[in-house]
Protein backbone atom coordinates (compact mmCIF):
# COMPACT_ATOMS: atom_id res chain seq x y z
CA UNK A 1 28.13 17.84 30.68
CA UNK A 2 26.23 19.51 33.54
CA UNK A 3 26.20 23.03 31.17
CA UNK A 4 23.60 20.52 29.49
CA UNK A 5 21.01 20.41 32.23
CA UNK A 6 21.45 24.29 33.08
CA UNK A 7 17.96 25.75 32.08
CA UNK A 8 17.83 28.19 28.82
CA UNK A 9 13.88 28.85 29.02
CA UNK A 10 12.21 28.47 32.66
CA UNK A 11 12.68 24.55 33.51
CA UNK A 12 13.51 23.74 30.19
CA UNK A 13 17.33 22.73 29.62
CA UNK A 14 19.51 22.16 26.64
CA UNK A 15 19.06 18.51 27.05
CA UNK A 16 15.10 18.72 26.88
CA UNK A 17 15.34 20.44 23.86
CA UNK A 18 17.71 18.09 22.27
CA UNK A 19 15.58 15.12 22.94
CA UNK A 20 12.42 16.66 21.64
CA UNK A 21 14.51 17.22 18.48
CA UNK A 22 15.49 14.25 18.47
CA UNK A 23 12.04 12.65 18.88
CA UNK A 24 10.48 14.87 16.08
CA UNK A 25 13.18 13.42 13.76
CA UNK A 26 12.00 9.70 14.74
CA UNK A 27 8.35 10.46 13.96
CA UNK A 28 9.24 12.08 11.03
CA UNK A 29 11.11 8.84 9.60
CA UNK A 30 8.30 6.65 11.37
CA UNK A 31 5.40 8.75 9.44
CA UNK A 32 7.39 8.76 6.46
CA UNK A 33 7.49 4.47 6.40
CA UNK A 34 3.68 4.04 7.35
CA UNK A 35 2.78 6.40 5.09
CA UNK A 36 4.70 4.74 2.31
CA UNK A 37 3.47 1.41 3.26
CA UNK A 38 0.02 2.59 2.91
CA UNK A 39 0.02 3.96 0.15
CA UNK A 40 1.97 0.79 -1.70
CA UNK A 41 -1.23 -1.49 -0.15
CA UNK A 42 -3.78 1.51 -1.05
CA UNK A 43 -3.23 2.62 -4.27
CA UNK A 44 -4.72 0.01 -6.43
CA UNK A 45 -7.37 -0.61 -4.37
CA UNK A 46 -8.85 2.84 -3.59
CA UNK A 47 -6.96 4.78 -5.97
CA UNK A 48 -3.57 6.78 -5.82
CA UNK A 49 -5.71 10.30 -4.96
CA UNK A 50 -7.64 8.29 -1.93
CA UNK A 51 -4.73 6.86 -0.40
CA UNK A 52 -2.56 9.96 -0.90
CA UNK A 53 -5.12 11.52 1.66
CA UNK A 54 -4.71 8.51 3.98
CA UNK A 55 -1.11 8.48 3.89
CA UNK A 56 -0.91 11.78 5.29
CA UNK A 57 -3.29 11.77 7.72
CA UNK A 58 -1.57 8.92 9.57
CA UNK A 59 1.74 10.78 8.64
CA UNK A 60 -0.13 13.74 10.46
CA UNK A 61 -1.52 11.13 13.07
CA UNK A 62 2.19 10.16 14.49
CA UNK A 63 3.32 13.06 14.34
CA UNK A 64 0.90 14.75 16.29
CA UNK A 65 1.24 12.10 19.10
CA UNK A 66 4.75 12.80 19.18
CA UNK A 67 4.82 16.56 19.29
CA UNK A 68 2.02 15.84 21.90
CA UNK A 69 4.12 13.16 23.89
CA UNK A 70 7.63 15.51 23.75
CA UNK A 71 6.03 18.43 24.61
CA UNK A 72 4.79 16.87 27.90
CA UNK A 73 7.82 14.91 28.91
CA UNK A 74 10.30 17.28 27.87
CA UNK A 75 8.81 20.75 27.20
CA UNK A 76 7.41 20.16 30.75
CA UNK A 77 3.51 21.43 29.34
CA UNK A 78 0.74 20.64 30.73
CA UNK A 79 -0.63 17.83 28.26
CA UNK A 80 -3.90 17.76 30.62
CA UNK A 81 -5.13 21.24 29.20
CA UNK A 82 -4.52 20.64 25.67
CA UNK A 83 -5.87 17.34 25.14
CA UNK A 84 -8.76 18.33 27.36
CA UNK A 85 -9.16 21.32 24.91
CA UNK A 86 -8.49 19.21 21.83
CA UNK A 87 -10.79 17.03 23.13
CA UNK A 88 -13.66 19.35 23.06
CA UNK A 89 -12.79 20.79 19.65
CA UNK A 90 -12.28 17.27 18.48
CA UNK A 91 -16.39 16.04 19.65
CA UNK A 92 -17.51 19.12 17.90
CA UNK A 93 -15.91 18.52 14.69
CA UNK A 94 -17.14 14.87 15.13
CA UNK A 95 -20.69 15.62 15.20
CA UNK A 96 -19.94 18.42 12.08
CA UNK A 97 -18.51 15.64 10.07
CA UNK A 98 -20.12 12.53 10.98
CA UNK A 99 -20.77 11.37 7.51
CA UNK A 100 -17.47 12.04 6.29
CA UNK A 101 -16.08 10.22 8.78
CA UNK A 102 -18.72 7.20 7.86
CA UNK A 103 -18.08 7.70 4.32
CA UNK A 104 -13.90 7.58 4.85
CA UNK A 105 -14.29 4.24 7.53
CA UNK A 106 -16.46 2.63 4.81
CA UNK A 107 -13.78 3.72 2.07
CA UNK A 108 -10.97 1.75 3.45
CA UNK A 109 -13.44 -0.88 4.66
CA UNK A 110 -14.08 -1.12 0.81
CA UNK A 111 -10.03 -1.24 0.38
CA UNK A 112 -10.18 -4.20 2.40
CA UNK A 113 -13.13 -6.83 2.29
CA UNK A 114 -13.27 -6.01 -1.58
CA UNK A 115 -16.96 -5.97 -2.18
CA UNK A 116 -16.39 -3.98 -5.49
CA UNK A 117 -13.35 -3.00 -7.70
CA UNK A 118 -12.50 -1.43 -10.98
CA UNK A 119 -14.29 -2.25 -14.43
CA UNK A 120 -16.78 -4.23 -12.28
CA UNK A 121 -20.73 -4.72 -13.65
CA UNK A 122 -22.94 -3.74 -10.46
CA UNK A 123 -25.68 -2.77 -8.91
CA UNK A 124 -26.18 -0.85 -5.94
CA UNK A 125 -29.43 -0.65 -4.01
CA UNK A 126 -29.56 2.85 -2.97
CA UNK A 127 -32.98 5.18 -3.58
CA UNK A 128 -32.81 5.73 -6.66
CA UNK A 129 -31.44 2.49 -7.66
CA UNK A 130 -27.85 2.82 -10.29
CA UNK A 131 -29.36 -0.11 -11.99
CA UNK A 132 -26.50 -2.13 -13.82
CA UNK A 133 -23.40 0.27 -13.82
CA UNK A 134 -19.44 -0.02 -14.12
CA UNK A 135 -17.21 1.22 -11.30
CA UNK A 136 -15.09 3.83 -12.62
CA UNK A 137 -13.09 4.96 -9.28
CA UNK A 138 -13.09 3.89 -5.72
CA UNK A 139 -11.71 6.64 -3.70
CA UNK A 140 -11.68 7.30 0.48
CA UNK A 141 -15.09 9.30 0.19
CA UNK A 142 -17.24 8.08 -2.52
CA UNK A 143 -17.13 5.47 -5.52
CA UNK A 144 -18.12 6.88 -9.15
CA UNK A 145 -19.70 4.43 -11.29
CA UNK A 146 -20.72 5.27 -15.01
CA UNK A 147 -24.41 4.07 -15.80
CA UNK A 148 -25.15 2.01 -19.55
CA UNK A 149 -26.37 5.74 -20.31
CA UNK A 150 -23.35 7.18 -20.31
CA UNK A 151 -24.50 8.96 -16.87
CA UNK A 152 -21.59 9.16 -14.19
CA UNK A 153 -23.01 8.88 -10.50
CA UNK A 154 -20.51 9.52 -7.42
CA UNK A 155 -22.02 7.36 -4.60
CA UNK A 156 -21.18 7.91 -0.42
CA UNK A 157 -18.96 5.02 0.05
CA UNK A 158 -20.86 4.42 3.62
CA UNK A 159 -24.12 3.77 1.21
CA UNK A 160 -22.27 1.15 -0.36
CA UNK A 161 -21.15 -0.62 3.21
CA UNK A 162 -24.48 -0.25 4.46
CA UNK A 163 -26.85 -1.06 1.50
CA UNK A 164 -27.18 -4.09 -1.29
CA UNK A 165 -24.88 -4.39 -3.83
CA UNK A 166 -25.16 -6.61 -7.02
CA UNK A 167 -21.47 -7.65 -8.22
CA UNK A 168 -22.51 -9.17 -11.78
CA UNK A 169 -18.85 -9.66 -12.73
CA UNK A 170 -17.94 -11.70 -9.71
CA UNK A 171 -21.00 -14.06 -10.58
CA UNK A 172 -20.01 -14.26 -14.06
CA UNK A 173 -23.64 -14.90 -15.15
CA UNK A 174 -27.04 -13.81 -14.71
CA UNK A 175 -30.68 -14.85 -15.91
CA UNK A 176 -33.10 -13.15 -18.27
CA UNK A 177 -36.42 -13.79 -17.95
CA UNK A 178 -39.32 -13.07 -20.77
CA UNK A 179 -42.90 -13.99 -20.51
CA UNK A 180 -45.07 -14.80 -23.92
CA UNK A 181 -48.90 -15.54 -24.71
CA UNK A 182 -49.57 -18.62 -26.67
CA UNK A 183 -52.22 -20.62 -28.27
CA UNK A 184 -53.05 -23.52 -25.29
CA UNK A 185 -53.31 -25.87 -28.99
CA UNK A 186 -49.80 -25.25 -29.63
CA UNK A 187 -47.15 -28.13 -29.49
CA UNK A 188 -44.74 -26.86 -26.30
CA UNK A 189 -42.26 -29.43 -27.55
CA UNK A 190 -42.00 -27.31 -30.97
CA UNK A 191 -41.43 -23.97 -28.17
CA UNK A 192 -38.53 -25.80 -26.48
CA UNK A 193 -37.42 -26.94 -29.49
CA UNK A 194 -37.22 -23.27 -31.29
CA UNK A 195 -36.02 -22.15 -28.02
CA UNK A 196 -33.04 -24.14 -28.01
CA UNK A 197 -32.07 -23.88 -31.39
CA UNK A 198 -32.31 -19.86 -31.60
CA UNK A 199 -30.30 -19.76 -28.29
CA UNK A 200 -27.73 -22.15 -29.28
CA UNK A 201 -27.17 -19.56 -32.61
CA UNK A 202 -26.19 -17.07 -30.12
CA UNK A 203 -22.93 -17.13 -28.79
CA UNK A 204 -23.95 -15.00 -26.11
CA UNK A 205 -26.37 -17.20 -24.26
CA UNK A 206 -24.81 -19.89 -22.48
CA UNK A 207 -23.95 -22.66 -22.30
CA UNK A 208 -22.17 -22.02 -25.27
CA UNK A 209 -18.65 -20.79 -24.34
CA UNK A 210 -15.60 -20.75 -26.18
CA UNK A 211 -12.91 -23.64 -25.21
CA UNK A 212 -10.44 -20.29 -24.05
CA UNK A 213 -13.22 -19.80 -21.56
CA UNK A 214 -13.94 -23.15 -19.84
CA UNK A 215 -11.52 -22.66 -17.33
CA UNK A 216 -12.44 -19.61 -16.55
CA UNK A 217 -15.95 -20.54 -15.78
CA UNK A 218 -15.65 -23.70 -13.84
CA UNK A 219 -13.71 -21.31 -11.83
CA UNK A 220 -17.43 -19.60 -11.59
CA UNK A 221 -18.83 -22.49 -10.96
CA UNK A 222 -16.47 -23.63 -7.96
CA UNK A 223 -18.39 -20.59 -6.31
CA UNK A 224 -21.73 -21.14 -6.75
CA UNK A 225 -24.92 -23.59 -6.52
CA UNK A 226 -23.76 -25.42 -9.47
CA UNK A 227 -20.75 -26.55 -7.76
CA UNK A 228 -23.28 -29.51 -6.49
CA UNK A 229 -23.23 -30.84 -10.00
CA UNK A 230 -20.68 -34.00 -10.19
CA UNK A 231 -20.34 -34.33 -14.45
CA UNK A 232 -19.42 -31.60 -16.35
CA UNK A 233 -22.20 -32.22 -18.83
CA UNK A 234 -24.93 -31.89 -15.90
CA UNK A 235 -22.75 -28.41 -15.27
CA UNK A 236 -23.02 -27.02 -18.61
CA UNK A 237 -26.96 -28.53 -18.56
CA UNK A 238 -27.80 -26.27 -16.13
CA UNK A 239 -27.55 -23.47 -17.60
CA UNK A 240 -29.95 -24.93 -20.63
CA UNK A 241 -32.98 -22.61 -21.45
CA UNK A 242 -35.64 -23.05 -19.80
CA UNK A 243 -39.70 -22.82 -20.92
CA UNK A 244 -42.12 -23.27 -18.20
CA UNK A 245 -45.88 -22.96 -18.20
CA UNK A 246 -46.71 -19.94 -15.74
CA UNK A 247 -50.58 -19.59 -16.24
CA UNK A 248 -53.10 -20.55 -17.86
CA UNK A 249 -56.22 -17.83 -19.28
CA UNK A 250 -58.94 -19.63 -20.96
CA UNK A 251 -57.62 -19.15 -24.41
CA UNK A 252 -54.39 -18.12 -24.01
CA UNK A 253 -51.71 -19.82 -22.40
CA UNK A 254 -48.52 -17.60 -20.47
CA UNK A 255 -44.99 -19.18 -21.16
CA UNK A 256 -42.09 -18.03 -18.92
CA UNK A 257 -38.67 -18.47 -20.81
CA UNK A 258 -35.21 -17.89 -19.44
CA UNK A 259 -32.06 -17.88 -20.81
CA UNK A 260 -28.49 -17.74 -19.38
CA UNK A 261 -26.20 -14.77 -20.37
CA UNK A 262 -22.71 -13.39 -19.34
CA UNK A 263 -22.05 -9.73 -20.20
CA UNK A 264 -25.15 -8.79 -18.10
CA UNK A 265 -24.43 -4.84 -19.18
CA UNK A 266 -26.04 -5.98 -22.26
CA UNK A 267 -28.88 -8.28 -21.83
CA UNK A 268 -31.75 -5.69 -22.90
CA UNK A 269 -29.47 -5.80 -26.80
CA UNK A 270 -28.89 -9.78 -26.21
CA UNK A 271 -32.82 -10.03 -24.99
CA UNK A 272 -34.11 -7.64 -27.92
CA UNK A 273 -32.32 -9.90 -30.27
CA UNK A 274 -33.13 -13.32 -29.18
CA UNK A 275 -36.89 -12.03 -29.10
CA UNK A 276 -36.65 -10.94 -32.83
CA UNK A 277 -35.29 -14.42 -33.73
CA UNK A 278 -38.26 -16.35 -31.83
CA UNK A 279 -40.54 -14.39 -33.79
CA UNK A 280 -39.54 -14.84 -37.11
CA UNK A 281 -39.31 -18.41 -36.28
CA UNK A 282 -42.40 -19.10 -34.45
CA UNK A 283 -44.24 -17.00 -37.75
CA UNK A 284 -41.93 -19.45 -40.57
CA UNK A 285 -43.46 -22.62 -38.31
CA UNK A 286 -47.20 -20.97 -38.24
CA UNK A 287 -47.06 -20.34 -34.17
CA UNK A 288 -49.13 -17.26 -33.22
CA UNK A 289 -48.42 -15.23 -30.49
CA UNK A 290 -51.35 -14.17 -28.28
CA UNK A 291 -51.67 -10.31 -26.38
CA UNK A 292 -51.29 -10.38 -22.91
């Protein structure tokens, strides 16, 4: 076997060679399981496109290291030079592409801690603000969201990592608040009372909820401040309307009223028509409004 050590190129021998091969084929297989591991845990969380990319840059990752590694223990090159070279290339490109880096670290950051996913209600405090919006695709570099509009918006992913995002969907419900003028002679039991009755009509102000839905929203409840509340009737109570007295003007007086609603991507249509119902009420029981 010593015709296997003989040199063919300089201080290379057969052997060398053979065990570079043979280390090339190893990465190969190696690449080829990470990257199908990644892109079984990626897909549905960034998207089949996004982790695509990531898959084969860690494919490229290992096997870079391993040409790297061969070449230096068995090509005999001088691995010094290169990565001292790649080196240089590599701060350069760093500084070029800074926020793409930021924006693909804060992709698969997103992939992992779960802040947002697919079909969710949000809001993402960013200049200018999304207002409420539905995720449409999270991908390595940027998340696209469609607005109530109709607009689509493609947002940096490192913008959603580093700024305030509203998840309505994981909070499952949010308030609306409306302020009204009233005569400081009117009854505010009769307020409460029309109050209560109009928003009990609507199914879509709580607490009225289907019985197919109750488990789903104590699940809600497990997660938030309401959770302190030991009977379920005190849970539900909670999310009562509510008619406070705000100011008070001489001859007017300013009522704050807030209701409880779910699909928070259409409170201004759930708003608009719980307003339209007060009125007609509060004008068939002879309540006048006052101008602010």
């Amino acid at each position: 076997m010593a015709w296997l050590e003989q040199p063919v190129m300089g201080t290379i021998s057969l052997i060398d060679v053979l065990l570079f091969i043979s280390l090339m084929i190893i990465a190969i297989i190696i690449g080829r399981i990470v990257s199908s591991l990644s892109r079984r845990h990626l897909d549905d969380t960034v998207g089949k496109r996004s982790s695509k990319r990531v898959a084969r840059l860690l494919n490229y990752l290992i096997l870079t290291a391993a040409i790297l590694s061969g070449a230096g223990t068995f090509l005999h090159v001088d691995i010094s030079a290169v990565v001292l070279s790649l080196g240089i290339v590599g701060v350069a490109i760093a500084f070029a592409t800074q926020q793409i880096i930021q924006n693909a670290v804060a992709g698969i950051l997103i992939s992992i801690t779960k802040p947002i996913q697919l079909e969710d209600w949000v809001e993402i405090g960013m200049v200018p603000n999304t207002g409420i919006c539905r995720v449409r695709d999270i991908r390595l570099m940027s998340t696209e969201v469609r607005e109530r509009g109709g607009r689509i918006a493609t947002i940096p992913n490192s913008q959603i990592i580093n700024g305030k995002v509203i998840n309505y969907t994981r909070s499952g419900f949010v308030s609306l608040v409306q302020n009204i003028w009233i005569d400081p002679k009117t009854d505010l039991s009769t307020i409460r009372r029309i109050v209560f009755e109009e928003a009990d009509i609507d199914p879509r102000i709580l607490p009225v909820i289907d019985e197919s839905e109750i488990e789903q929203h104590h699940s809600l409840f497990e997660h938030s401040f309401l959770a302190r509340k030991e009977q379920e009737s005190e849970i539900f109570e909670s999310l009562n309307p509510i008619v406070n007295v705000v100011d008070i003007q001489g001859a007017k007086v300013k009522l704050q009223i807030k209701v409880w609603v779910r699909d928070v991507h259409k409170s201004e249509e759930i708003m608009s028509t719980f307003l339209e119902s007060l009125k007609a009420r509060f004008e068939a029981e002879g309540i006048e409004l006052k101008s602010p």
